[in-house]
PDB file of N, CA and C in Angstrom:
ATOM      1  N   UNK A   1      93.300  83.601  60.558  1.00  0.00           N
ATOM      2  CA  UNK A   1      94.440  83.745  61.436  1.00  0.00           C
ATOM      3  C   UNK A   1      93.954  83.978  62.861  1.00  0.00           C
ATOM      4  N   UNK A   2      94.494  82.998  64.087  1.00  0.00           N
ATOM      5  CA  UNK A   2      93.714  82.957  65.316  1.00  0.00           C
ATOM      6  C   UNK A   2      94.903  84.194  66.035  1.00  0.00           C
ATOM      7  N   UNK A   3      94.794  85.141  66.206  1.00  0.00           N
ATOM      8  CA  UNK A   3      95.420  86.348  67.022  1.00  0.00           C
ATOM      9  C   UNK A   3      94.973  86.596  68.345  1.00  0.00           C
ATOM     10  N   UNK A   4      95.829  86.326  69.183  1.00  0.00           N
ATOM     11  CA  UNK A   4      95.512  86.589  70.763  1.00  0.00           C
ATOM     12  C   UNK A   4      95.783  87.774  71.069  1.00  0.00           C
ATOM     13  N   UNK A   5      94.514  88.396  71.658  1.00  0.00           N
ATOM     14  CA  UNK A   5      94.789  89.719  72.124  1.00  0.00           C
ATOM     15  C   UNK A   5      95.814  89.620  73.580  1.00  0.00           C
ATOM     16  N   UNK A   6      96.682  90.590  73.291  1.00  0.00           N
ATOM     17  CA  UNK A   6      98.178  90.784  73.829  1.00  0.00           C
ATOM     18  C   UNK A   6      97.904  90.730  75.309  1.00  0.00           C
ATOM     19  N   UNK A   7      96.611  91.850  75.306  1.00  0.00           N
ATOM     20  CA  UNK A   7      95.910  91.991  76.829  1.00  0.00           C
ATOM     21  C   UNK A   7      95.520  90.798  77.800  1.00  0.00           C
ATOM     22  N   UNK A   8      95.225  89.332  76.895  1.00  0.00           N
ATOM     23  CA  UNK A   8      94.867  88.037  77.647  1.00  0.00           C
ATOM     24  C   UNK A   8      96.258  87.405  78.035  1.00  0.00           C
ATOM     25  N   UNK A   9      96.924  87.703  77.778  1.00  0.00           N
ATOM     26  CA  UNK A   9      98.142  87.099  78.101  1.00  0.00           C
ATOM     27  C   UNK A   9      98.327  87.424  79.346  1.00  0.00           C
ATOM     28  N   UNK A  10      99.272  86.276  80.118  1.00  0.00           N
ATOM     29  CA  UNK A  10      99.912  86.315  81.708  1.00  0.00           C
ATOM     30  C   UNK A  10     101.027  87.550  81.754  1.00  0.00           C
ATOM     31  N   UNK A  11     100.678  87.953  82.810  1.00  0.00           N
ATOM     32  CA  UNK A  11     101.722  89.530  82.978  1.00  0.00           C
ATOM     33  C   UNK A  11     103.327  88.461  83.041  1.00  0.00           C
ATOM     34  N   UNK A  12     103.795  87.659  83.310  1.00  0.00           N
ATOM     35  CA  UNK A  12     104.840  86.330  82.785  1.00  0.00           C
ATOM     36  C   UNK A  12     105.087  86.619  81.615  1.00  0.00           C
ATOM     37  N   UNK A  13     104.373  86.414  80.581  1.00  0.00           N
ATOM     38  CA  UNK A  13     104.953  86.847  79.316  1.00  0.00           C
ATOM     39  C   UNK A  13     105.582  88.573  78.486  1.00  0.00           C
ATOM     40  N   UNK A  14     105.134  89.285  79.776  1.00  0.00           N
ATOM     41  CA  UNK A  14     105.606  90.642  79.012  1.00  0.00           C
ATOM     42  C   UNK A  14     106.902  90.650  79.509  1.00  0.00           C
ATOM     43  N   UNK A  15     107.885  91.087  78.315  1.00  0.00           N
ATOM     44  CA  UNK A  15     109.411  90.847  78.287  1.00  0.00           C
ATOM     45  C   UNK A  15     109.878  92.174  79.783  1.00  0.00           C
ATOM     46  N   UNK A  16     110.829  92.078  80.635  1.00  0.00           N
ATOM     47  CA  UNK A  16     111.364  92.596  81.223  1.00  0.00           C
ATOM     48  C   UNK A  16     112.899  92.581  81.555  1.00  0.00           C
ATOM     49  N   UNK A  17     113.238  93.019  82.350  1.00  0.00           N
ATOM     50  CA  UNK A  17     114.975  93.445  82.530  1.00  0.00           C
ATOM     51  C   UNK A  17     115.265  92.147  83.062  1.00  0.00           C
ATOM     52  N   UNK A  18     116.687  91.515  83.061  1.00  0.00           N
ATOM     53  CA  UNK A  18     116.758  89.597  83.488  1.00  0.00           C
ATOM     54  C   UNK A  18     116.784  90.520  85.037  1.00  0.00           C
ATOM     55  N   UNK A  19     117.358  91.399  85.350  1.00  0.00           N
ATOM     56  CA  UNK A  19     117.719  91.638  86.457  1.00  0.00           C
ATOM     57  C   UNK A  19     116.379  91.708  88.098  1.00  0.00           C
ATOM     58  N   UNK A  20     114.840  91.984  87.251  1.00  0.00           N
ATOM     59  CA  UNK A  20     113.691  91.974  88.063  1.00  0.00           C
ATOM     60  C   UNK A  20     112.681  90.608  88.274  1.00  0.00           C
ATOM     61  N   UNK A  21     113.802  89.345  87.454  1.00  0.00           N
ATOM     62  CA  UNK A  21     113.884  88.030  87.290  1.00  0.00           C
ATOM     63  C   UNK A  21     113.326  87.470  88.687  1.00  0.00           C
ATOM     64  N   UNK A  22     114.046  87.955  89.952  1.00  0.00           N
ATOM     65  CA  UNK A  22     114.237  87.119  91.051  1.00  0.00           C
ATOM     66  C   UNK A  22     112.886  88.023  91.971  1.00  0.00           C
ATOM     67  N   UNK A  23     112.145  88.467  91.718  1.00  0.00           N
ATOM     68  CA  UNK A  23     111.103  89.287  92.290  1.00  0.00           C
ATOM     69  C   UNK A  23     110.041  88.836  91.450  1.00  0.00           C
ATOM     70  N   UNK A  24     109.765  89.072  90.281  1.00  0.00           N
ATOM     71  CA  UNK A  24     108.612  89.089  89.222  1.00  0.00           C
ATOM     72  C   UNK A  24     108.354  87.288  88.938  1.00  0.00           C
ATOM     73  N   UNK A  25     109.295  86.284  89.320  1.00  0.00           N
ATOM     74  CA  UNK A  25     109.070  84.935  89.261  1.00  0.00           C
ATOM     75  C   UNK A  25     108.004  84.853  90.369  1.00  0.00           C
ATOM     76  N   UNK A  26     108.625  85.305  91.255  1.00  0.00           N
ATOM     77  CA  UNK A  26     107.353  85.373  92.657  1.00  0.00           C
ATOM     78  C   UNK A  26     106.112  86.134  92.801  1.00  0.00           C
ATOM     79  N   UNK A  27     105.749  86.343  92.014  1.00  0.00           N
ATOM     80  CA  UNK A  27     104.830  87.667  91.884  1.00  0.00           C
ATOM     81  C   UNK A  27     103.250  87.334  91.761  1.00  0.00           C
ATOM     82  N   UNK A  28     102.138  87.400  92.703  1.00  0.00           N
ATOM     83  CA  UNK A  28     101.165  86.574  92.553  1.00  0.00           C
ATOM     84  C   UNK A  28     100.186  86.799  90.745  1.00  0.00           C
ATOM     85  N   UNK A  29     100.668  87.653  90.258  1.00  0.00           N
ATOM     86  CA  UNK A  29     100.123  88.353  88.689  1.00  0.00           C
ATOM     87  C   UNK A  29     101.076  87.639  87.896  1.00  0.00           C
ATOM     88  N   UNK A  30     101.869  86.637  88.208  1.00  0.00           N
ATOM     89  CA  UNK A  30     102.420  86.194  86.985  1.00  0.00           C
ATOM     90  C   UNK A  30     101.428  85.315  86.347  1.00  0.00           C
ATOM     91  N   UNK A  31     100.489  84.514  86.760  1.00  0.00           N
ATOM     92  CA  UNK A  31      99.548  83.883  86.059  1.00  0.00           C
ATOM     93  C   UNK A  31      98.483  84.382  85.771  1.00  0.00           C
ATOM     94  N   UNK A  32      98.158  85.715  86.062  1.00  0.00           N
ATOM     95  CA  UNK A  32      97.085  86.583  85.924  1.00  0.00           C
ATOM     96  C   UNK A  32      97.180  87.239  84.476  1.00  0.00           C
ATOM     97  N   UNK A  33      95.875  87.076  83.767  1.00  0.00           N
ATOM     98  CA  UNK A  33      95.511  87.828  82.594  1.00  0.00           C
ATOM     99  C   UNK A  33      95.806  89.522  82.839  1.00  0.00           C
ATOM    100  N   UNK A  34      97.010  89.891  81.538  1.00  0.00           N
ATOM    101  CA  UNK A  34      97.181  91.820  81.985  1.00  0.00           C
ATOM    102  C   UNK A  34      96.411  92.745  82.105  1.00  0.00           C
ATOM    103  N   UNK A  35      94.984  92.467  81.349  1.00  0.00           N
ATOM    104  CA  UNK A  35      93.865  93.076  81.649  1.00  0.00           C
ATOM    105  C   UNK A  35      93.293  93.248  82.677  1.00  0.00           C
ATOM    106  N   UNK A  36      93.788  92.332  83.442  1.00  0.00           N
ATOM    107  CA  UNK A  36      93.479  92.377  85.061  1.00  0.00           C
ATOM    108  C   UNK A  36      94.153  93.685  85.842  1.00  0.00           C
ATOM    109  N   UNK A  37      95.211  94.082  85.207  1.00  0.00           N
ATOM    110  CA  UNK A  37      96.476  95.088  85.690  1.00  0.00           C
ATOM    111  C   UNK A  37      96.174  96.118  84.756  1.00  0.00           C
ATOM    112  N   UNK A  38      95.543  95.994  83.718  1.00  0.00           N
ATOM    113  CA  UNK A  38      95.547  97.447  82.882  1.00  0.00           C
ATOM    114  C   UNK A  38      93.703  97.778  82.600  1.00  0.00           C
ATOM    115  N   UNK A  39      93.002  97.845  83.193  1.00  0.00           N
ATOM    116  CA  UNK A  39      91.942  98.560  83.255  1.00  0.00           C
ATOM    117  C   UNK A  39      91.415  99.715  82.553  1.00  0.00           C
ATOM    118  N   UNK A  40      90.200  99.351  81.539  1.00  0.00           N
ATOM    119  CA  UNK A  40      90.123 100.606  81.108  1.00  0.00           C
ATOM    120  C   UNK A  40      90.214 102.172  81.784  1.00  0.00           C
ATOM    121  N   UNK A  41      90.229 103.023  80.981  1.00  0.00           N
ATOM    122  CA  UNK A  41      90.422 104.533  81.634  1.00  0.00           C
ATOM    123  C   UNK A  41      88.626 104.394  82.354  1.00  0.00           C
ATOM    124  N   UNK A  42      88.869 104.723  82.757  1.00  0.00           N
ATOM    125  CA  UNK A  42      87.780 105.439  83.679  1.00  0.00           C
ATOM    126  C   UNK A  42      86.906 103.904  84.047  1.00  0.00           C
ATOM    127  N   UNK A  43      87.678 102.994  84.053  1.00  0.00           N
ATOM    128  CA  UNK A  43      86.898 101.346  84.601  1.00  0.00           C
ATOM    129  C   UNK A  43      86.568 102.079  86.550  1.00  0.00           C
ATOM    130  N   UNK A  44      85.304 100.926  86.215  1.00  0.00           N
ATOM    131  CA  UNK A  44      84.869 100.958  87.805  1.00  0.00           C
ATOM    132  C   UNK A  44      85.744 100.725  89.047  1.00  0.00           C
ATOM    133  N   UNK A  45      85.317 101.066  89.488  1.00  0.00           N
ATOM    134  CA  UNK A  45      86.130 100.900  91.070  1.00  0.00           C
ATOM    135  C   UNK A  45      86.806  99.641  91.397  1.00  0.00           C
ATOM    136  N   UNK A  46      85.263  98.654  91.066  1.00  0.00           N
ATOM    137  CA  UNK A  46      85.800  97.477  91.601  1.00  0.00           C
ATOM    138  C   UNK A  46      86.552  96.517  90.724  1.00  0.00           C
ATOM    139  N   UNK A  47      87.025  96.879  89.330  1.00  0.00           N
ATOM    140  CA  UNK A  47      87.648  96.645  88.844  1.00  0.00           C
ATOM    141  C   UNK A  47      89.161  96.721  89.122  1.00  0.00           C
ATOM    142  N   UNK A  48      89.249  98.058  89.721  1.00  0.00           N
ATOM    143  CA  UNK A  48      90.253  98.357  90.019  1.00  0.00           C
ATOM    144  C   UNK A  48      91.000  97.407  91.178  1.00  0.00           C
ATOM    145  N   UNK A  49      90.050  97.361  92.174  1.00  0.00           N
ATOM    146  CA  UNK A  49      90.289  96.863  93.387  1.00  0.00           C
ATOM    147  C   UNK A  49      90.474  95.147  93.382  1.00  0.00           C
ATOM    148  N   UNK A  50      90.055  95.058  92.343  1.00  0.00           N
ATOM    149  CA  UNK A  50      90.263  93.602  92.198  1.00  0.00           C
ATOM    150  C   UNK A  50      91.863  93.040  91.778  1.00  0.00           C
ATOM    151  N   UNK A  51      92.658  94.362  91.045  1.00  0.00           N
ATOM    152  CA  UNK A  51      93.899  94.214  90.600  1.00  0.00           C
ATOM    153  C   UNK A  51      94.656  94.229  92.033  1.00  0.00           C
ATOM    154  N   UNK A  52      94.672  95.460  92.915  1.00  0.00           N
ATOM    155  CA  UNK A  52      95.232  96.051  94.003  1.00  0.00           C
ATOM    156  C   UNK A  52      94.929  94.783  95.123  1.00  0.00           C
ATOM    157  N   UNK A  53      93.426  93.684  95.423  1.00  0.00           N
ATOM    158  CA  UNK A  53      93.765  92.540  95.773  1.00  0.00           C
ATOM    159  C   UNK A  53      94.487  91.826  95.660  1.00  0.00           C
ATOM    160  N   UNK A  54      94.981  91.334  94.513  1.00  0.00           N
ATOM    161  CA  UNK A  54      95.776  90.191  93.933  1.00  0.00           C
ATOM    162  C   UNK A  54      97.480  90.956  94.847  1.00  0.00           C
ATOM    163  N   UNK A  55      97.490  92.371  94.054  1.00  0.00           N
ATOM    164  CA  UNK A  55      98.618  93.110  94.950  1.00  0.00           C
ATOM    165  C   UNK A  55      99.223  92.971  96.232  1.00  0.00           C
ATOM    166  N   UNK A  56      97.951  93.104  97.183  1.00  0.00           N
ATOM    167  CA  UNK A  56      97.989  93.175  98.640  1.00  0.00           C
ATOM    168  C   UNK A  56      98.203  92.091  99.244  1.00  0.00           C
ATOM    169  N   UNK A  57      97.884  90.827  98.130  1.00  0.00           N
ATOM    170  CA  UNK A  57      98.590  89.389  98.926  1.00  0.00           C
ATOM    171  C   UNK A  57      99.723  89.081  98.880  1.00  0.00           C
ATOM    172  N   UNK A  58     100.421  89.850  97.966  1.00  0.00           N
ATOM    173  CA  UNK A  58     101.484  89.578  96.878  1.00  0.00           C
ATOM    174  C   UNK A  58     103.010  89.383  97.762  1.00  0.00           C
ATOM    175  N   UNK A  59     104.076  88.918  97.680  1.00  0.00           N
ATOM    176  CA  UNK A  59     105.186  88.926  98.949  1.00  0.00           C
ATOM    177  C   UNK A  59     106.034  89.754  98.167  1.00  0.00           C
ATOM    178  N   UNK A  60     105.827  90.037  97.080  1.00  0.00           N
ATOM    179  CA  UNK A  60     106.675  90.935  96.207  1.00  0.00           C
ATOM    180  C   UNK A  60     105.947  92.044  95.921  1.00  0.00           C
ATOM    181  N   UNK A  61     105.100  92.593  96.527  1.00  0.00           N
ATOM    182  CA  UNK A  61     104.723  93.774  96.448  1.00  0.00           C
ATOM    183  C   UNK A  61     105.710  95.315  96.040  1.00  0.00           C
ATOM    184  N   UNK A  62     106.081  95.192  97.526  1.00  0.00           N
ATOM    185  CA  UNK A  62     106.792  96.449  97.537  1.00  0.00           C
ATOM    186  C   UNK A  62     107.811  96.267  96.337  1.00  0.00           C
ATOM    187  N   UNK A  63     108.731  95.481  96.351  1.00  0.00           N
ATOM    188  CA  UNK A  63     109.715  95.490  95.477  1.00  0.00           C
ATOM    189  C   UNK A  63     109.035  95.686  93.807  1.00  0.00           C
ATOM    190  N   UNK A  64     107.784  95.083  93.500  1.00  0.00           N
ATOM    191  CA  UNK A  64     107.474  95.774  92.577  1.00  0.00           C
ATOM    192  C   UNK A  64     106.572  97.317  92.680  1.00  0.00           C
ATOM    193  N   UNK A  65     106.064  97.771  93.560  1.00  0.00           N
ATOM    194  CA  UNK A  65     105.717  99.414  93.682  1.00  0.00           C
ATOM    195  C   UNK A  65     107.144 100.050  93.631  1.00  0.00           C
ATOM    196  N   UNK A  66     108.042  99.674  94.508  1.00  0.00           N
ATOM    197  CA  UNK A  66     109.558 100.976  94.502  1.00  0.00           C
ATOM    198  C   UNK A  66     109.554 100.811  92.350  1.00  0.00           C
ATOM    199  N   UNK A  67     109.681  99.597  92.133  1.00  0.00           N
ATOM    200  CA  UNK A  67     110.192  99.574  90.520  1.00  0.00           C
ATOM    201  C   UNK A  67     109.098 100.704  89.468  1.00  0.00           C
ATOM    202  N   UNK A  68     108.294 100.525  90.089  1.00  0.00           N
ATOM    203  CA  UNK A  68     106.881 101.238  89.701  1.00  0.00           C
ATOM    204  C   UNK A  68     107.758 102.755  89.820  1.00  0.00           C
ATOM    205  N   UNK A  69     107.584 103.008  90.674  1.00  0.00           N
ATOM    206  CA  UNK A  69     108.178 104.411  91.055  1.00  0.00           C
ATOM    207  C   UNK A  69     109.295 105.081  90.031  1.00  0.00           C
ATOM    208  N   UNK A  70     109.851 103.753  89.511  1.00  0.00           N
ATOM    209  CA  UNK A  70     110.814 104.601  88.488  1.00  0.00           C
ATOM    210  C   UNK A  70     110.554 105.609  87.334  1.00  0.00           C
ATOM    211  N   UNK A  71     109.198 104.873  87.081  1.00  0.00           N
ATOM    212  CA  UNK A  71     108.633 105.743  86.140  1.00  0.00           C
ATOM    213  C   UNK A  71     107.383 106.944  86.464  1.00  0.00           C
ATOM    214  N   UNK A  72     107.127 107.935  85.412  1.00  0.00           N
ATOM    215  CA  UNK A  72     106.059 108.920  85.730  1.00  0.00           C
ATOM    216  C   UNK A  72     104.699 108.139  85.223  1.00  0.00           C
ATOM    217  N   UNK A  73     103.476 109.081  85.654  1.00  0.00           N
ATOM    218  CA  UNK A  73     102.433 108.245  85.184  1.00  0.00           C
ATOM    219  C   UNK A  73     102.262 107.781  83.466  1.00  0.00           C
ATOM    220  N   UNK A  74     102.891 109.096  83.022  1.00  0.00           N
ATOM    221  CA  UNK A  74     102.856 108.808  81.297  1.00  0.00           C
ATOM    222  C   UNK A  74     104.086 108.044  81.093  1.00  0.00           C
ATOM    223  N   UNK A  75     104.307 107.179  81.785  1.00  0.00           N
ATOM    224  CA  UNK A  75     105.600 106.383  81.270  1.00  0.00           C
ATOM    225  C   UNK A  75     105.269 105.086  81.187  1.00  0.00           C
ATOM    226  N   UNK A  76     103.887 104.844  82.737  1.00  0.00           N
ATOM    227  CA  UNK A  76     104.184 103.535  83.264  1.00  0.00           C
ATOM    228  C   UNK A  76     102.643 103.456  83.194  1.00  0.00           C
ATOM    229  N   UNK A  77     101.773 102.862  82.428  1.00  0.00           N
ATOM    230  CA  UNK A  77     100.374 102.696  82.884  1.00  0.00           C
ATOM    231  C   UNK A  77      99.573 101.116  83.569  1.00  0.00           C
ATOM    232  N   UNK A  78      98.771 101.133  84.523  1.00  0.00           N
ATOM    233  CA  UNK A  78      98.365  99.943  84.470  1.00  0.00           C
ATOM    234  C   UNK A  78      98.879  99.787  86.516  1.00  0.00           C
ATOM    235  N   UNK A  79      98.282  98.498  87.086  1.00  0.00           N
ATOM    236  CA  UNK A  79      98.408  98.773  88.328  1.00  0.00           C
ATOM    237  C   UNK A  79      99.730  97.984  88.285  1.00  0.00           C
ATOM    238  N   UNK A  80     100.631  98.407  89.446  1.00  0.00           N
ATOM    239  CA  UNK A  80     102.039  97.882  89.753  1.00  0.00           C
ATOM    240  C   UNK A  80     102.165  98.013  91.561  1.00  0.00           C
ATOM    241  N   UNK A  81     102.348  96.829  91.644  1.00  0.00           N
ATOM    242  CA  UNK A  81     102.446  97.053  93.556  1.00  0.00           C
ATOM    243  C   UNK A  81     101.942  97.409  94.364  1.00  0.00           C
ATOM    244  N   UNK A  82     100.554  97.220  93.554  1.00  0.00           N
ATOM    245  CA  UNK A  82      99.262  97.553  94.012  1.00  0.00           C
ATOM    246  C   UNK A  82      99.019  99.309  94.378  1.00  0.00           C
ATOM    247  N   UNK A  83      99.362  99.984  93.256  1.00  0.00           N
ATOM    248  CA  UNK A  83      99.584 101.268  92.783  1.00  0.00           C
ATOM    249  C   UNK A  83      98.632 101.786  91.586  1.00  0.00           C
ATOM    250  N   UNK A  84      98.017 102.655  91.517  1.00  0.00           N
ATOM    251  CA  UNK A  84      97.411 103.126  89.899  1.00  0.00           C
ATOM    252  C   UNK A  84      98.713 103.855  89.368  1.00  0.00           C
ATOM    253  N   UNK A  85      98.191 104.619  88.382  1.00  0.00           N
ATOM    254  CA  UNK A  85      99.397 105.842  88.222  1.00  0.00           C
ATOM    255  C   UNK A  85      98.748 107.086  88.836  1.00  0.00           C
ATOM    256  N   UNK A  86      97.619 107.011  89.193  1.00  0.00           N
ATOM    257  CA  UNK A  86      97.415 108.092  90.591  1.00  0.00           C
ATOM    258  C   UNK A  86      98.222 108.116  91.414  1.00  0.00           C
ATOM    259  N   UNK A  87      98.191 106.705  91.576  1.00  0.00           N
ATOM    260  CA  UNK A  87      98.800 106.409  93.242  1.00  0.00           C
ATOM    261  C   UNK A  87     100.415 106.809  93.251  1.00  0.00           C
ATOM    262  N   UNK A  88     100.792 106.000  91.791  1.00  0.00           N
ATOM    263  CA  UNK A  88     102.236 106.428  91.753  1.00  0.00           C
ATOM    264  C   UNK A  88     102.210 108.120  91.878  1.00  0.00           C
ATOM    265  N   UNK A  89     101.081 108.950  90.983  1.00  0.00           N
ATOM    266  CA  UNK A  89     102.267 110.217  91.290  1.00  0.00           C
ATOM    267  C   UNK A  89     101.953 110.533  92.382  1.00  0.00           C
ATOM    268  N   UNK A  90     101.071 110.163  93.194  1.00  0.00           N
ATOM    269  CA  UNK A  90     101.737 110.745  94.379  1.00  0.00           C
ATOM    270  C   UNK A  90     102.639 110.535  94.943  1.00  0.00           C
ATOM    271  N   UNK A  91     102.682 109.161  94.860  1.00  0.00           N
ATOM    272  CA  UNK A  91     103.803 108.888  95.792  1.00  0.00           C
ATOM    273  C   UNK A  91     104.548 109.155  95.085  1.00  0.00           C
ATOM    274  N   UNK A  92     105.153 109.413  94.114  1.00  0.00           N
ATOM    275  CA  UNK A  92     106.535 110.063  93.328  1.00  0.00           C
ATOM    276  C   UNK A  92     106.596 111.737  94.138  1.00  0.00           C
ATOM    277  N   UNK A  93     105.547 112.269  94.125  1.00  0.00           N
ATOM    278  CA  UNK A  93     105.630 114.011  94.677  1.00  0.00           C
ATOM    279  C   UNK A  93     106.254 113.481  96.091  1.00  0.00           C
ATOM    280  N   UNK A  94     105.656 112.729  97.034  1.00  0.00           N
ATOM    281  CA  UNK A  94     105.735 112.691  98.367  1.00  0.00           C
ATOM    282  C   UNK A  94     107.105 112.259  98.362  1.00  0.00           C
ATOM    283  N   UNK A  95     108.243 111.679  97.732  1.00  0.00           N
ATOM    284  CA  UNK A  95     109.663 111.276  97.332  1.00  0.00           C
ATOM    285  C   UNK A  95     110.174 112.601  97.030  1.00  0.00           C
ATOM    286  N   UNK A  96     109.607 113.451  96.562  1.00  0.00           N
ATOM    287  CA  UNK A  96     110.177 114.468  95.644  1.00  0.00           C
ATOM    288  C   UNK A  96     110.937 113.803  94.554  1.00  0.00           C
ATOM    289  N   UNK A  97     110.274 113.360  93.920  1.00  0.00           N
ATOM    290  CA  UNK A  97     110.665 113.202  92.235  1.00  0.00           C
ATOM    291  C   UNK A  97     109.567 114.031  91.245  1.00  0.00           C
ATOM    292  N   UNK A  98     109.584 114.424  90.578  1.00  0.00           N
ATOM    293  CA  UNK A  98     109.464 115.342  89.172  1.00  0.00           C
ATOM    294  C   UNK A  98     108.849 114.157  88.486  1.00  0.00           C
ATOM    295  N   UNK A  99     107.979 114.420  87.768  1.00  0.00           N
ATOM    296  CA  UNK A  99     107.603 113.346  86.430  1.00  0.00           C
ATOM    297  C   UNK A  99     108.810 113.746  85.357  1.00  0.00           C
ATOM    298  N   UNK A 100     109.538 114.640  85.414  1.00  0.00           N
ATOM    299  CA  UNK A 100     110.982 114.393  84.695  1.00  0.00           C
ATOM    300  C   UNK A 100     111.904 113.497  84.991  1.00  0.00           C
ATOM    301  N   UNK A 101     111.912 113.299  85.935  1.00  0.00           N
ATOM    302  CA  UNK A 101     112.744 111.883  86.491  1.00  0.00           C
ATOM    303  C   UNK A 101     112.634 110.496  86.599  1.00  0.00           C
ATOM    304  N   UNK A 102     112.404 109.942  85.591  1.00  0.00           N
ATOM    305  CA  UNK A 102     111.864 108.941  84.833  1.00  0.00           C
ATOM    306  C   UNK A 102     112.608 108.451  83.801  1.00  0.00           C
ATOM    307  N   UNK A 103     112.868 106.877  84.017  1.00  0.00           N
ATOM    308  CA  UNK A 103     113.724 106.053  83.281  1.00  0.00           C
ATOM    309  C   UNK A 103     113.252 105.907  81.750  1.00  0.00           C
ATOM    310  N   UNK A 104     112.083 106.447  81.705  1.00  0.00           N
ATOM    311  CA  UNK A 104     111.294 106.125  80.465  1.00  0.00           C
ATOM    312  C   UNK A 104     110.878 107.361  79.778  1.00  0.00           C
ATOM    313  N   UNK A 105     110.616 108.387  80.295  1.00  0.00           N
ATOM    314  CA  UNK A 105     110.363 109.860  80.028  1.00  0.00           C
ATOM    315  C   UNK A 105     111.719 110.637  79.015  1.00  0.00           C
ATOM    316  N   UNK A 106     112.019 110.450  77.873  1.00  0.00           N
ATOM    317  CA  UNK A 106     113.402 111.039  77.235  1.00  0.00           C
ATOM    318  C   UNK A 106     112.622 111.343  76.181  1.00  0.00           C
TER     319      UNK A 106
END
C-alpha cells in the first residue's frame, strides 16, 4: 500500500473554512510541501527562515498572520504569515489576548 505522508502534501490540500477561500487561493505556500510550514521542534534556524521567506513575499501575508492570531500557540502549530507560534504569542500578548481566547482552545 503506497501511503503519502500527509506532511508532503501542498498546504492547498489541507481542508479549511470556504470563507478563507479568497486569500489562501493566493497564497505563495499553496504549492509548497507542509513540511516546509511545520518544522520539526527544535529544527534549525534556517529551516525556519526558509518558511518565513516564502511568507515575506507572500501578498496574502498579513491576512493570513491576523487568521493565525485567532488561535493560541497550543491550538495552532507550524509557520502562518510568516509567524512561529513564538511569534504568534507574542503578538497575541501585545493585542492583549489570553491563550484562552482562542477559536480552538475549548
Amino acid at each position: 500500500m503506497n501511503q503519502r505522508n500527509p506532511l508532503s502534501l501542498p498546504i492547498s490540500a489541507i481542508p479549511y473554512d470556504p470563507n478563507e477561500a479568497k486569500w489562501r487561493n493566493k497564497a505563495n505556500c499553496r504549492n509548497t510541501p507542509v513540511d516546509v510550514f511545520f518544522p520539526d521542534k527544535g529544527a534549525t534556524k534556517q529551516k525556519v527562515q526558509i518558511a518565513k521567506a516564502i511568507c515575506n513575499e507572500c501578498t496574502v501575508a498579513q491576512q493570513c498572520a491576523d487568521w493565525s492570531l485567532q488561535f493560541s500557540e497550543r491550538a495552532l502549530l507550524g509557520i502562518w504569515g510568516g509567524m512561529t507560534g513564538k511569534d504568534r504569542r507574542i503578538a497575541r500578548r501585545k493585542l492583549g489576548l489570553s491563550d484562552d481566547d482562542t477559536r480552538m482552545d475549548d
